[in-house]
Protein backbone atom coordinates (compact mmCIF):
# COMPACT_ATOMS: atom_id res chain seq x y z
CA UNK A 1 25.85 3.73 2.86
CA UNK A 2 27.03 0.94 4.79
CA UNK A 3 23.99 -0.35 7.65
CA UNK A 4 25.40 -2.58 9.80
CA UNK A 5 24.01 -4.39 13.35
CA UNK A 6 25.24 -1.22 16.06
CA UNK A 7 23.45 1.36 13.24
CA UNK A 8 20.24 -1.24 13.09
CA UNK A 9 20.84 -1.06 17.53
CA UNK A 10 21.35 2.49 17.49
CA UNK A 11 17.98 3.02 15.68
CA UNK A 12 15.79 0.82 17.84
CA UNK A 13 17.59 2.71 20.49
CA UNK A 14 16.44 6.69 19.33
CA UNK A 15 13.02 4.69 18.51
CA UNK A 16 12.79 3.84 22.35
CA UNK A 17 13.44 7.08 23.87
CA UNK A 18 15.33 9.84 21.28
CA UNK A 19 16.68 11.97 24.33
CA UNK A 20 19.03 9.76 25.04
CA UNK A 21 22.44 11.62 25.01
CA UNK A 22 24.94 10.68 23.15
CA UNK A 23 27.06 9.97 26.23
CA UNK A 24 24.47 7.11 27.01
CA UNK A 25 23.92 5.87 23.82
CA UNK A 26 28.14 5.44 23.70
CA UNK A 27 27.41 3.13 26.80
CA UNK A 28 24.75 0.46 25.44
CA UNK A 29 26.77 0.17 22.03
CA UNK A 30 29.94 0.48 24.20
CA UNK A 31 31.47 3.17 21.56
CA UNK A 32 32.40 6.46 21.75
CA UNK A 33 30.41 9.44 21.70
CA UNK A 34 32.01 10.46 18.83
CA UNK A 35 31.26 7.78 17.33
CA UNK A 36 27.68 7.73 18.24
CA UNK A 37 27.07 11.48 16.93
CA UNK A 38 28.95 10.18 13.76
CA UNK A 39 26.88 7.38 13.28
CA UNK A 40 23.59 9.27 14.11
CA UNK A 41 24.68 11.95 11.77
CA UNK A 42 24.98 9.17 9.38
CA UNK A 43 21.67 7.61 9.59
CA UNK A 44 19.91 11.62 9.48
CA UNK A 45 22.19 12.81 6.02
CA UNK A 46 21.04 9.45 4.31
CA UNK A 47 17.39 9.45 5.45
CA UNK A 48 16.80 6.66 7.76
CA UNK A 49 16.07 9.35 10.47
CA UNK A 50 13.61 11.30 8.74
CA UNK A 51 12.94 13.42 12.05
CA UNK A 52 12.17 13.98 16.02
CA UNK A 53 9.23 14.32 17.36
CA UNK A 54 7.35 13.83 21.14
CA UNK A 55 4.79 11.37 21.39
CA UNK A 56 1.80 13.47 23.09
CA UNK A 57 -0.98 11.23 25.39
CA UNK A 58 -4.25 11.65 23.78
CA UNK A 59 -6.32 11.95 26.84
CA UNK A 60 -4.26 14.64 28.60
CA UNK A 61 -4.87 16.86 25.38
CA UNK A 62 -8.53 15.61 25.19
CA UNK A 63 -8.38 13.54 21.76
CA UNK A 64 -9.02 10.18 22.96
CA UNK A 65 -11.88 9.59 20.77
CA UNK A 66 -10.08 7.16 17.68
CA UNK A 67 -11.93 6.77 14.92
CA UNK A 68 -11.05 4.72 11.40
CA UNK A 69 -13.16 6.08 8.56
CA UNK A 70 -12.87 4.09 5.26
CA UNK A 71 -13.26 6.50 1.79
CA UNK A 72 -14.57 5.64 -1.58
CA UNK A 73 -14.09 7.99 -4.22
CA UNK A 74 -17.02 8.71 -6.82
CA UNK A 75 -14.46 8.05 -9.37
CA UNK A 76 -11.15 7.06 -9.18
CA UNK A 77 -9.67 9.28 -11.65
CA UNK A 78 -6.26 11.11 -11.07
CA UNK A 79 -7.87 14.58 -10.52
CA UNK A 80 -9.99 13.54 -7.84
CA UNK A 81 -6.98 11.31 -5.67
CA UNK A 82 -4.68 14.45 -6.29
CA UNK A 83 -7.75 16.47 -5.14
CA UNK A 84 -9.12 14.68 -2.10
CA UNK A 85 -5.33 14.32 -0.75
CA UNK A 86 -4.77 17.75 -0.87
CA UNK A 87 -7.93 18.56 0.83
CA UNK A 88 -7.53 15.52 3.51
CA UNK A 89 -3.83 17.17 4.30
CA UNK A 90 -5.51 20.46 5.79
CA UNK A 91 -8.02 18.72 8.08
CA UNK A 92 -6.12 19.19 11.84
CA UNK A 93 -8.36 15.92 13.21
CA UNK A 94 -6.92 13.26 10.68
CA UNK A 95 -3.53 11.97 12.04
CA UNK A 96 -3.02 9.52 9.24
CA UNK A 97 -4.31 8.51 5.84
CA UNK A 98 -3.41 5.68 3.45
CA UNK A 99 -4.17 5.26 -0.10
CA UNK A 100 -5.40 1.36 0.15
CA UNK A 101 -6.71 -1.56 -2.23
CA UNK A 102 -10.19 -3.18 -1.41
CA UNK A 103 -13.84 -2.28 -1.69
CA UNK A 104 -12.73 1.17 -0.15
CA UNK A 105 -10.11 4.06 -1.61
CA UNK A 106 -8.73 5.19 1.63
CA UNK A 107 -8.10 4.89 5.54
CA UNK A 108 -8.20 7.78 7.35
CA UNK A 109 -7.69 7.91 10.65
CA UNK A 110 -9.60 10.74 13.71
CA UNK A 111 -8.72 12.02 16.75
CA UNK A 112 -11.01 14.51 18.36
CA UNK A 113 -12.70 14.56 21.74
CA UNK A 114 -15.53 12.67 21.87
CA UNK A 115 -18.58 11.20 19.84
CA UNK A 116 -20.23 15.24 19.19
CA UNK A 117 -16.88 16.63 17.83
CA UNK A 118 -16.44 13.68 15.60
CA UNK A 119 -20.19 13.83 13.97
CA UNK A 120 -19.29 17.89 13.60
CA UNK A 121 -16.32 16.93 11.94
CA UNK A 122 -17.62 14.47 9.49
CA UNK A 123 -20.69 17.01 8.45
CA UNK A 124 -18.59 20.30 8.54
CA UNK A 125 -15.32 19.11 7.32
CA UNK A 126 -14.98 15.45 6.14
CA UNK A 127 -18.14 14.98 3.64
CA UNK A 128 -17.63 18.55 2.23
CA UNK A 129 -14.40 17.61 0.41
CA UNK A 130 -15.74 16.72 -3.14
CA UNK A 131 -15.77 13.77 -4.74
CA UNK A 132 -16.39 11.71 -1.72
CA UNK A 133 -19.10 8.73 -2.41
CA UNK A 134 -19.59 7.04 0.66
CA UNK A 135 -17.73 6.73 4.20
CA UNK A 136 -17.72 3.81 6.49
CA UNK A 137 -16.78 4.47 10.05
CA UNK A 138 -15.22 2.45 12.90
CA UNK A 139 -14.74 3.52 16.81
CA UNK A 140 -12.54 2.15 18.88
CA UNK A 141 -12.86 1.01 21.91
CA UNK A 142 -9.65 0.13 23.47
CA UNK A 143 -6.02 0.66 22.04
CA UNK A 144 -4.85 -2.53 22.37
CA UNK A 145 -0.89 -1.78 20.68
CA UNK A 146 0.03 1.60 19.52
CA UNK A 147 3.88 2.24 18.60
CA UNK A 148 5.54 4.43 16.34
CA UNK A 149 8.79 2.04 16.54
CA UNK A 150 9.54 0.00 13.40
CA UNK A 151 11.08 -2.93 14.08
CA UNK A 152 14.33 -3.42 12.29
């Protein structure tokens, strides 16, 4: 597929705000609409749109409490990554988790409600997947810059 500069512009675009119509999209890029659904159609059949989604405000849904909890596997065998990402998958309070290099195996990152819920959910959920060896946890205490846009 062909990516020019009005796909890369039509991208930061549906990053911005994805409800734009089609009608108003046609204005910035000053195409048509038929166009712009052809082009967006595009972008989603060759997987640079992998999907839509609303972007939900942490404190109106009480989650505001953002913790970043570094992992270190006993061992690093395969068996116990395939294991432990299975497991980490099926806990609701972890948003995100990446497989990293360092002194620690991964970042995982918490939302729950406050400082109680997060100590429940590091001795009832976190620490009883096996294989974990140690955690290391960070709180935040202001979101300085938080965007799900990737700047193209």
């Amino acid at each position: 597929m062909k990516f020019d500069t009005i796909d890369k512009q039509l991208l930061n675009s549906l990053q911005n705000d994805s409800k734009q119509t089609n009608k108003e999209l046609a204005n910035k890029l000053e195409l048509s609409t038929t166009a712009v659904y052809e082009r967006i159609k595009k972008l989603e059949r060759n997987g640079f749109i992998d999907k839509y989604v609303a972007l939900v405000k942490k404190e109106k849904v009480k989650k505001s409490f953002v913790t970043f909890c570094h992992i270190k596997l006993v061992q690093h065998t395969h068996e116990y990554v395939i294991r432990f990402e299975k497991e980490i998958k099926t806990l609701n309070e972890v948003v995100e988790c990446y497989h990293i290099s360092g002194d620690y195996d991964y970042l995982v990152k918490v939302t729950v409600k406050d400082m109680e819920t997060f100590r429940e959910f590091m001795v009832k959920k976190l620490t009883t997947i096996n294989h974990i060896g140690s955690t290391h946890s960070m709180f935040t205490i202001s979101e300085v810059k938080h965007t799900t846009a990737i700047n193209i």
